[in-house]
Protein backbone atom coordinates (compact mmCIF):
# COMPACT_ATOMS: atom_id res chain seq x y z
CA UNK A 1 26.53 15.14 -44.32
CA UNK A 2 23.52 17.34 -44.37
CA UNK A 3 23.36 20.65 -42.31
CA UNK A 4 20.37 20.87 -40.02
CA UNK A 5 18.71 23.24 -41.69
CA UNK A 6 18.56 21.19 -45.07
CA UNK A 7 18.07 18.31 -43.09
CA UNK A 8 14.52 20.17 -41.87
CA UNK A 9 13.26 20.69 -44.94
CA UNK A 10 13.75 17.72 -46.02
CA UNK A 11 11.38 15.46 -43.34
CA UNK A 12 9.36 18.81 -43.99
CA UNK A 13 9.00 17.87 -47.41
CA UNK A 14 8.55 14.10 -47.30
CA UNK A 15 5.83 14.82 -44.48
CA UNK A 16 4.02 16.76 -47.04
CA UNK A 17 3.85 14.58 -49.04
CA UNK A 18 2.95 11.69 -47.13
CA UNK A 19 0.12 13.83 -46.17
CA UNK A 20 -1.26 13.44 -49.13
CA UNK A 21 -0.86 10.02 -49.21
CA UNK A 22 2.24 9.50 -51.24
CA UNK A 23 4.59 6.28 -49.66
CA UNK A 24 7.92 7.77 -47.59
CA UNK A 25 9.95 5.49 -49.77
CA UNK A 26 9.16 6.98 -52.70
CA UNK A 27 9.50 10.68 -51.38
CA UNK A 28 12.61 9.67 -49.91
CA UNK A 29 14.20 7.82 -53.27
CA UNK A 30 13.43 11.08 -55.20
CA UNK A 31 15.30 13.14 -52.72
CA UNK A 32 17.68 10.32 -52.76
CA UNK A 33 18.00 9.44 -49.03
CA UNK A 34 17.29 6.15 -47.29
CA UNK A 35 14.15 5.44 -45.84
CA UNK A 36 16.29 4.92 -42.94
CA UNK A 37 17.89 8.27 -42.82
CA UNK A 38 14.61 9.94 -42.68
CA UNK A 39 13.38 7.78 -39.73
CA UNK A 40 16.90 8.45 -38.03
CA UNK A 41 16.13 12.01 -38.15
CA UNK A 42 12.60 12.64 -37.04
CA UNK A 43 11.25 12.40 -33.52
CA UNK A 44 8.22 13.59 -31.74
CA UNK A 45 7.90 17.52 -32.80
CA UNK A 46 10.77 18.01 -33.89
CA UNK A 47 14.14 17.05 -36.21
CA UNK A 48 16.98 15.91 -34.54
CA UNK A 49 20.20 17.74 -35.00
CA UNK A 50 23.53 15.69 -36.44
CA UNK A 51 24.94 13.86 -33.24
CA UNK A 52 28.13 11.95 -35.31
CA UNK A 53 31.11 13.33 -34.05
CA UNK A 54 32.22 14.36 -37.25
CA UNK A 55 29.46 16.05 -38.55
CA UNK A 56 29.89 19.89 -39.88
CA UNK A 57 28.71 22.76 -37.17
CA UNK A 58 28.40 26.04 -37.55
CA UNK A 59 30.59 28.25 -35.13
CA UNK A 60 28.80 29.39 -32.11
CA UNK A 61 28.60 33.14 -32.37
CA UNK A 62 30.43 33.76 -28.86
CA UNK A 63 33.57 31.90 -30.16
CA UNK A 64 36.43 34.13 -29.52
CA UNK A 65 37.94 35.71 -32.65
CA UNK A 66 41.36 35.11 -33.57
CA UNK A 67 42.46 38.93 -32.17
CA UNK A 68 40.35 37.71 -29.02
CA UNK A 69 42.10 34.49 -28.51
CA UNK A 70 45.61 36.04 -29.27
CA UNK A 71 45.01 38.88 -26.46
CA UNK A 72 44.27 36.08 -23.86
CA UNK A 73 46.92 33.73 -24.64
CA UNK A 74 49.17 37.23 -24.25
CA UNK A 75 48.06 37.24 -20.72
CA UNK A 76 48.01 34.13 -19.88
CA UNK A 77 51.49 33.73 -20.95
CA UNK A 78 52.80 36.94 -19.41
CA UNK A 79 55.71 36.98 -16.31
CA UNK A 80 53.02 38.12 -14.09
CA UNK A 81 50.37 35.11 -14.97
CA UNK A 82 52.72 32.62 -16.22
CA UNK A 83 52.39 30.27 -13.07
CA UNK A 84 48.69 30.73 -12.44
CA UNK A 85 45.94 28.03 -14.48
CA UNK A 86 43.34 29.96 -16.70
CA UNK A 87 40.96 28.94 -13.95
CA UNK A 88 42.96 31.38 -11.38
CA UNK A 89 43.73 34.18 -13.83
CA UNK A 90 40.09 34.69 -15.05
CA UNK A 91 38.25 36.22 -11.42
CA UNK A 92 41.33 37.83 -10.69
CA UNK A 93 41.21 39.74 -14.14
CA UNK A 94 37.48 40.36 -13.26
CA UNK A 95 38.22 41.23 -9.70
CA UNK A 96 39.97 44.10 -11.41
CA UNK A 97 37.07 44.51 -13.79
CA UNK A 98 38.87 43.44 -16.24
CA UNK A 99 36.27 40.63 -18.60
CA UNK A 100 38.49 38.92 -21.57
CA UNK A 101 36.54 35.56 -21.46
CA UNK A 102 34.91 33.18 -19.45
CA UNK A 103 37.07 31.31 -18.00
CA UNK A 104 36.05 27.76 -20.30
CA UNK A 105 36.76 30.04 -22.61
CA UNK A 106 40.15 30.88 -21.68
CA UNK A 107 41.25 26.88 -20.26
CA UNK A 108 40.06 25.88 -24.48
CA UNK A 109 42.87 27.85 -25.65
């Protein structure tokens, strides 16, 4: 697998040298990836991102840390929440102005 920004510079590359009139199958044989890959990968203005459900992704950066996710699952599993969904506990914690996560957030733990 090939992260996306690799996988950029790469059509970037063979486009280049296409440009000046160089064959995509050769370009692509000395980066050694199918002619197919490359074609896979590029549409109109712009280079399409891994879609195969096992590809490698980086983290988003809003992804709860590990101290984060332990201080939810606290409250959510406390007497006082312990019957209420994620869905319930979230606006009543920020009804008290009280913002741990969102509550997608909260239901993915």
């Amino acid at each position: 697998m090939i992260l996306h920004e690799l996988r950029a510079q790469t059509v970037q590359l063979i486009d280049e040298t296409v440009h000046v009139a160089a064959r995509p199958t050769k370009a692509c044989d000395v980066l050694k990836i199918s002619v197919r890959s490359y074609h896979c990968w590029v549409e109109p203005d712009e280079v399409k991102a891994d879609t195969r459900p096992d590809a490698e992704r980086p983290m988003p950066s809003h992804t709860l840390t590990g101290t984060e996710r332990q201080q939810v699952l606290n409250i959510l599993n406390s007497p006082e929440f312990s019957s209420m969904s994620p869905s319930q506990v979230v606006p009543w914690l920020v009804d008290t102005r009280i913002y741990l996560c969102s509550e997608r957030s909260s239901v993915g733990i």
